[in-house]
C-alpha atoms as a PDB file:
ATOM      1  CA  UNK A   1     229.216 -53.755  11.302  1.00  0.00           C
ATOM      2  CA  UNK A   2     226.547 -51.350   9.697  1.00  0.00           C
ATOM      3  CA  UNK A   3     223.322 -51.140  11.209  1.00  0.00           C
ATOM      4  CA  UNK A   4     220.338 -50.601   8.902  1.00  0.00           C
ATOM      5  CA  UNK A   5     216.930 -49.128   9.638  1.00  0.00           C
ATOM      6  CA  UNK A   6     215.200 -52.205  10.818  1.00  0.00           C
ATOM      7  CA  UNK A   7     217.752 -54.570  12.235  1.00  0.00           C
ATOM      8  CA  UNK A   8     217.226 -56.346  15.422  1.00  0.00           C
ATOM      9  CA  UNK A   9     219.886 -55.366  17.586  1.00  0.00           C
ATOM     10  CA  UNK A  10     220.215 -56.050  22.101  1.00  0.00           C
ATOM     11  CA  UNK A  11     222.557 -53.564  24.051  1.00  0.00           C
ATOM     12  CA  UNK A  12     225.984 -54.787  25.903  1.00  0.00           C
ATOM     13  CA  UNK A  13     228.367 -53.509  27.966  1.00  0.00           C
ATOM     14  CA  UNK A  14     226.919 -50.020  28.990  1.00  0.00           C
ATOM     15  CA  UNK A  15     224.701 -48.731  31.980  1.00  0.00           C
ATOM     16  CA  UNK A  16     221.558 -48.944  29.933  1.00  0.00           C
ATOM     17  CA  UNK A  17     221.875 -52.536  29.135  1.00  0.00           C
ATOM     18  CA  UNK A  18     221.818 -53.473  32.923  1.00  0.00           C
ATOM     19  CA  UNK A  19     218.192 -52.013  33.149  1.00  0.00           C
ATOM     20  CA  UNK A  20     215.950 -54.670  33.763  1.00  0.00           C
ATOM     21  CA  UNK A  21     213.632 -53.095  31.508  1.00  0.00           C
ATOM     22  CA  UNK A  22     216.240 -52.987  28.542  1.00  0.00           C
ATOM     23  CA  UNK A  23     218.341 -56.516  29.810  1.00  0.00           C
ATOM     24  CA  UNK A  24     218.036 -59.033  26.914  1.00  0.00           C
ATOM     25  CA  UNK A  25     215.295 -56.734  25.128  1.00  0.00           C
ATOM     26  CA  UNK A  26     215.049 -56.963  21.367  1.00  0.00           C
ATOM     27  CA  UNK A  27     215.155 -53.400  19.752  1.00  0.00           C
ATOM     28  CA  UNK A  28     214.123 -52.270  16.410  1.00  0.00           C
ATOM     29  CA  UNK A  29     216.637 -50.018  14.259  1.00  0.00           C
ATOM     30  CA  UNK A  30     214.589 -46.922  13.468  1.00  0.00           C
ATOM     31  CA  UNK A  31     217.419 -45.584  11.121  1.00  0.00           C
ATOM     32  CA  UNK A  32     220.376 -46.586   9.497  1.00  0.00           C
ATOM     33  CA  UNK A  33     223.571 -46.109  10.959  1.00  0.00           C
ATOM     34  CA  UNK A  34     224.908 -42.284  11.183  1.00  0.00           C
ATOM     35  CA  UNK A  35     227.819 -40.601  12.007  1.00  0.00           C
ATOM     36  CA  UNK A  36     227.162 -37.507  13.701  1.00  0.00           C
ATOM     37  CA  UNK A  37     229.440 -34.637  15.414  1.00  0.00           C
ATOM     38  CA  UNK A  38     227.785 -34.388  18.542  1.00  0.00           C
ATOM     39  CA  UNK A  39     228.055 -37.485  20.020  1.00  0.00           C
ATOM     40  CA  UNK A  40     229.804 -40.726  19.524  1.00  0.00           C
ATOM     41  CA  UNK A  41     230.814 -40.901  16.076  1.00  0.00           C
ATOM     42  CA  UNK A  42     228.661 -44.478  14.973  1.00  0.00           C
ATOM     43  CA  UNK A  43     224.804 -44.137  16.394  1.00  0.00           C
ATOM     44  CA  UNK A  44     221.156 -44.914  15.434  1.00  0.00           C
ATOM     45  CA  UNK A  45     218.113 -44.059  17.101  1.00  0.00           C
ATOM     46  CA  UNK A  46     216.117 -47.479  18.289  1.00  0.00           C
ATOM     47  CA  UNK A  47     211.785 -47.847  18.199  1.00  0.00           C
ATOM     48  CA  UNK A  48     210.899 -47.003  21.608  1.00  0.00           C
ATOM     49  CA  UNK A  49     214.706 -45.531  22.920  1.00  0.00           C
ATOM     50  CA  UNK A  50     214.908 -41.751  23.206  1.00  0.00           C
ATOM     51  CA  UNK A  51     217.888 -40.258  21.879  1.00  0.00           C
ATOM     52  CA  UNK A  52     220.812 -41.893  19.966  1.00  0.00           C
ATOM     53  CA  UNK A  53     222.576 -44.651  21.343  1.00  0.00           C
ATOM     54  CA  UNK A  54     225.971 -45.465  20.241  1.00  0.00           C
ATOM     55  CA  UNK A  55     226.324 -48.647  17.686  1.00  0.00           C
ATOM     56  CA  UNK A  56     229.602 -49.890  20.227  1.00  0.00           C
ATOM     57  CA  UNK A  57     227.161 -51.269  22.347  1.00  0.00           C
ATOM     58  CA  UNK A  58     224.575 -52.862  20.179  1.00  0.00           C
ATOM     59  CA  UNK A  59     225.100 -56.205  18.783  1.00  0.00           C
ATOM     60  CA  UNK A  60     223.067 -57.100  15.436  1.00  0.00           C
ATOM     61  CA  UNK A  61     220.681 -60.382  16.093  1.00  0.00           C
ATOM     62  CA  UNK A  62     219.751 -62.904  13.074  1.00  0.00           C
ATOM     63  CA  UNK A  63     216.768 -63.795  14.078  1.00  0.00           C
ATOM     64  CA  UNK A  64     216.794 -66.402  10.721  1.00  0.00           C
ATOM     65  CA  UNK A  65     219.056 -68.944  12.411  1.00  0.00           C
ATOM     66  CA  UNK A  66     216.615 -69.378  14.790  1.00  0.00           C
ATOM     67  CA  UNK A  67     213.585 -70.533  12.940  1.00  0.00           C
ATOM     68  CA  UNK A  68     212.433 -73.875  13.977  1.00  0.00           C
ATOM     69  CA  UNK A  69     214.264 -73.286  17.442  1.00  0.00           C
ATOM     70  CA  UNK A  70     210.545 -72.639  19.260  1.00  0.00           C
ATOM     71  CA  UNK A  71     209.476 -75.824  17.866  1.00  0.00           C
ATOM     72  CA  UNK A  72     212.081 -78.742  18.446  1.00  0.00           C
ATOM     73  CA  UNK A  73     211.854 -77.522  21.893  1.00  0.00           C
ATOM     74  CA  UNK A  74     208.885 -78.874  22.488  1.00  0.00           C
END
């Protein structure tokens, strides 16, 4: 998986993603995927997130599939 700037991505399996504040939350990519020295090797910084968080516990959402979802729920 490559993230892009602007993917829609939720956090798994790591200590941030059992914040209540982060569980389930939709976060913006602010850049594309990197691989930098200092850290893990795959990251990209998220809208709103300080720091770089490592792409191994992001999963990319398709928001697409889910048009029309909101609606035959009703």
């Amino acid at each position: 998986m490559s993230l892009k700037k602007g993917d829609l991505v939720v956090m798994h399996t790591c200590m941030e993603a059992e914040d209540p504040d982060n569980a389930g939350k939709l976060w913006v990519c602010r850049t594309d995927e990197a691989n930098v020295k200092w850290t893990t090797p795959n990251v990209v910084w998220l809208e709103g997130y300080a720091g770089a968080f490592s792409v191994e516990y992001l999963q990319k959402v398709d928001i697409s599939s889910l048009k029309g979802v909101a609606d035959d729920a009703r």
